[in-house]
C-alpha atoms as a PDB file:
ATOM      1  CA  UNK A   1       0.000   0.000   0.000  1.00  0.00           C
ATOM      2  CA  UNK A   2       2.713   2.295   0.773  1.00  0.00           C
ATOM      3  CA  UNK A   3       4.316   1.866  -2.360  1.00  0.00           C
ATOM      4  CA  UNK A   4       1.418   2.594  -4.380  1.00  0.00           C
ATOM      5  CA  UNK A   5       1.017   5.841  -2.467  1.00  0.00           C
ATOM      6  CA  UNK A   6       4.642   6.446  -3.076  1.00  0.00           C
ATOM      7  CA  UNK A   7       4.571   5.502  -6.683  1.00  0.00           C
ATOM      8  CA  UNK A   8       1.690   7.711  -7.139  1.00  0.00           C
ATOM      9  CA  UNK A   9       2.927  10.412  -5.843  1.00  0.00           C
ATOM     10  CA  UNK A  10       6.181  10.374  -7.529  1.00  0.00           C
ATOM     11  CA  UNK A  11       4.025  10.432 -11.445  1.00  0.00           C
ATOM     12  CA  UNK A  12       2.158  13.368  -9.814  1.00  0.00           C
ATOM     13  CA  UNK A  13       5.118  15.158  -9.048  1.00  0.00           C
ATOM     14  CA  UNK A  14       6.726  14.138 -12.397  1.00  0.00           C
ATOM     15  CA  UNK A  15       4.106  15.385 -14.420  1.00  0.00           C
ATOM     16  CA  UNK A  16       3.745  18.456 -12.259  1.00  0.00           C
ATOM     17  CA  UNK A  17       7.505  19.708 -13.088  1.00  0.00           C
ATOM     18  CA  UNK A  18       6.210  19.118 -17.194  1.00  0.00           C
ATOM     19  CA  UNK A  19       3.324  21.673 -16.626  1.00  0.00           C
ATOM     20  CA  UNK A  20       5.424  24.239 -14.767  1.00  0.00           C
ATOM     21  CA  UNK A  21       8.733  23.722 -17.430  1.00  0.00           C
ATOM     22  CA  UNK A  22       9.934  26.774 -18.708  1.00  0.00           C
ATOM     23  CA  UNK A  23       9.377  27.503 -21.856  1.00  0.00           C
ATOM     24  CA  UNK A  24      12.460  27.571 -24.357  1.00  0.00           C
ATOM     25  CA  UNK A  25      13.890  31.564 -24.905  1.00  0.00           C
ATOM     26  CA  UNK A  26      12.423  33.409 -27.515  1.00  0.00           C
ATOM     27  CA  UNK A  27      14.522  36.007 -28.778  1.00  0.00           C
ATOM     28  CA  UNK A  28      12.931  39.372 -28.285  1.00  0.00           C
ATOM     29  CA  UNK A  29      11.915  41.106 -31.834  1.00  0.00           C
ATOM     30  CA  UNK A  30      10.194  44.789 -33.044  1.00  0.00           C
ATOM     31  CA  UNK A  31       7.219  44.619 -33.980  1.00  0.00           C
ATOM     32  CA  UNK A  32       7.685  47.311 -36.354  1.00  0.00           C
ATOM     33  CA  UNK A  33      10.799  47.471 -38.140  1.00  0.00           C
ATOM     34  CA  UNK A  34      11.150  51.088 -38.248  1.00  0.00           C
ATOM     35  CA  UNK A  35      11.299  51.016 -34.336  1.00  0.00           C
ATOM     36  CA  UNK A  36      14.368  51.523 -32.576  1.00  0.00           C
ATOM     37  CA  UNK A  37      14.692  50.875 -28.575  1.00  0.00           C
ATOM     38  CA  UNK A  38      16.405  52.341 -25.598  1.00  0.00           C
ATOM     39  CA  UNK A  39      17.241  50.520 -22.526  1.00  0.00           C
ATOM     40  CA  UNK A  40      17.376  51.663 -18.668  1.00  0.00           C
ATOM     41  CA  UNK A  41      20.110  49.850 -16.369  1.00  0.00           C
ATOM     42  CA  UNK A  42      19.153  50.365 -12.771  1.00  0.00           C
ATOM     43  CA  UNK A  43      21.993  51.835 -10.618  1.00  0.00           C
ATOM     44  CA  UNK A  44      25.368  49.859 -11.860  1.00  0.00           C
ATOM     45  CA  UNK A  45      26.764  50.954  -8.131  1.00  0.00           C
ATOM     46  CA  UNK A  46      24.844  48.354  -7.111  1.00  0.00           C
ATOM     47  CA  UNK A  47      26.125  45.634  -8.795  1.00  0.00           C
ATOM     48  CA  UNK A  48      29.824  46.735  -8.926  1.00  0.00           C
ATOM     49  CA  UNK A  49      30.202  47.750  -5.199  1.00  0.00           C
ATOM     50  CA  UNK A  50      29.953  43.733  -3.914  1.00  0.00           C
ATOM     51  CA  UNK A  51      31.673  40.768  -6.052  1.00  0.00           C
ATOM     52  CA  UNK A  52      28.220  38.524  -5.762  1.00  0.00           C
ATOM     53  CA  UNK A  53      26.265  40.989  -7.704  1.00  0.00           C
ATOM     54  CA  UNK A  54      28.647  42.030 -10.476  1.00  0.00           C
ATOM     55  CA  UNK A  55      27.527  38.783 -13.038  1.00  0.00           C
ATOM     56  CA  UNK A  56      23.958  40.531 -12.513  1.00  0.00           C
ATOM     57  CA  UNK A  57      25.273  43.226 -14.395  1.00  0.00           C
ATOM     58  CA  UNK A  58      27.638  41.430 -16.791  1.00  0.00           C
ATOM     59  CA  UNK A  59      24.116  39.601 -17.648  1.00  0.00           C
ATOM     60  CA  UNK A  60      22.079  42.551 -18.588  1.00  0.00           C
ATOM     61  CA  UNK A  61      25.122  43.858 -20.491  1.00  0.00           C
ATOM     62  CA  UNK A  62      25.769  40.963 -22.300  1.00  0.00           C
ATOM     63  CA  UNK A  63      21.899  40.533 -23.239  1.00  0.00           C
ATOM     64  CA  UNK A  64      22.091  44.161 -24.404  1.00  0.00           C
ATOM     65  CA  UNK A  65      24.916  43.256 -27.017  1.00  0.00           C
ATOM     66  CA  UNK A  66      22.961  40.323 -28.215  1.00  0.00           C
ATOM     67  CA  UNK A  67      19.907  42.524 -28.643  1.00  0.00           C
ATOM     68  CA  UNK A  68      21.645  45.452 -30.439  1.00  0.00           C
ATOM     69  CA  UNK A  69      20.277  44.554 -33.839  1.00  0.00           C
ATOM     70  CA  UNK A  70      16.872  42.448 -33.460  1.00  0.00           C
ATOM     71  CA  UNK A  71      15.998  45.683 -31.318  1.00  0.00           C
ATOM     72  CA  UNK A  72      17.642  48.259 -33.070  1.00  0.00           C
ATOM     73  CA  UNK A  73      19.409  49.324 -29.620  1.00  0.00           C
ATOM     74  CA  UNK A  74      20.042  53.336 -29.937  1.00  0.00           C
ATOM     75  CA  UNK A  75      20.482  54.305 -26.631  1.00  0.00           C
ATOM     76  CA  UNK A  76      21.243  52.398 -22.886  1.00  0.00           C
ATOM     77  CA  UNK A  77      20.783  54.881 -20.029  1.00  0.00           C
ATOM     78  CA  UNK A  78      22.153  54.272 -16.776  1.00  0.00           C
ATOM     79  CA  UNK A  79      20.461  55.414 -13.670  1.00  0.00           C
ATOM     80  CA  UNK A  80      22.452  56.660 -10.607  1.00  0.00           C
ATOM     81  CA  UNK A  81      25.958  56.103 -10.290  1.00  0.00           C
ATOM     82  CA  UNK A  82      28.771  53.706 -11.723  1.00  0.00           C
ATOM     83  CA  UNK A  83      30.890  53.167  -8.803  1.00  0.00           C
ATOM     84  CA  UNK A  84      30.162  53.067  -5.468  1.00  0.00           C
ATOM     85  CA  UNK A  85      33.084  55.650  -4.625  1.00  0.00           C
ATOM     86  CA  UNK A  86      35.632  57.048  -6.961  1.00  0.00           C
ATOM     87  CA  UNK A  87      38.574  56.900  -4.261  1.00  0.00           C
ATOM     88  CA  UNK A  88      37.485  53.646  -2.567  1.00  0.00           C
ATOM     89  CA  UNK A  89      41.424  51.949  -2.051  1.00  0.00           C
ATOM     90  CA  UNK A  90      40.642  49.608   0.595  1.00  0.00           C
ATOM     91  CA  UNK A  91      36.451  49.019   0.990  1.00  0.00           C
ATOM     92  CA  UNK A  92      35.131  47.870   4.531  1.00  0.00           C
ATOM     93  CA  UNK A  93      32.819  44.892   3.158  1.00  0.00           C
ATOM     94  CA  UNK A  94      29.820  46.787   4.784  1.00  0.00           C
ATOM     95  CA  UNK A  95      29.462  49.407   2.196  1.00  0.00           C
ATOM     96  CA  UNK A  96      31.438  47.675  -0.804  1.00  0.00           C
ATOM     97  CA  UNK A  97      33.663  44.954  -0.899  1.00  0.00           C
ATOM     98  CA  UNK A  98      35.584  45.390  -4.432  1.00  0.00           C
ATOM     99  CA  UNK A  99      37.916  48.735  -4.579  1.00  0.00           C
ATOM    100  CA  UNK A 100      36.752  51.307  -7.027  1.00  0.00           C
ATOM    101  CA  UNK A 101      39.405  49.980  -9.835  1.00  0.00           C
ATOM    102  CA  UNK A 102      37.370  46.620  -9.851  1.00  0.00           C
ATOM    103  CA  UNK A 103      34.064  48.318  -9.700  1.00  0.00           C
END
């Protein structure tokens, strides 16, 4: 009996992970081909200051350079700062933990 309960539950949970899947990427395209886009980064400083956050950033750069032609990329604002601190030699790990040169 226990098995049977087990058994079922494991197809249950097997054909739950099929209906949540993720679909497969679809690149991102205009809809009109005489559009051009512009993309907003949120506040670099935040990635850059702490070594655990900067591949966030390296991600959203990297899908920007992918994107530059299916979305006819023009512009790519950047909101608030690019560094943490200009000067920052030796960083305290509360505040930042990568010096400014690495940021």
């Amino acid at each position: 009996m226990k098995s049977k309960i087990l058994l079922n539950l494991l197809i249950a949970l097997l054909l739950t992970g099929q209906v949540f899947a993720q679909k497969k990427y679809v690149t991102p395209a205009l809809s009109n081909s005489n559009s051009w886009s512009m993309i907003l980064v949120p506040d670099p400083q935040t990635y850059v200051k702490f070594e655990r956050n900067q591949p966030i950033l390296e991600l959203m750069t990297s899908w920007i350079k992918e994107n530059v032609e299916p979305l006819n990329i023009k512009m790519v604002l950047c909101t608030g700062d690019l560094v943490e601190q200009n000067e920052m030699i030796n960083p305290d790990g509360k505040a930042a933990n990568q010096p400014s040169k690495l940021q």
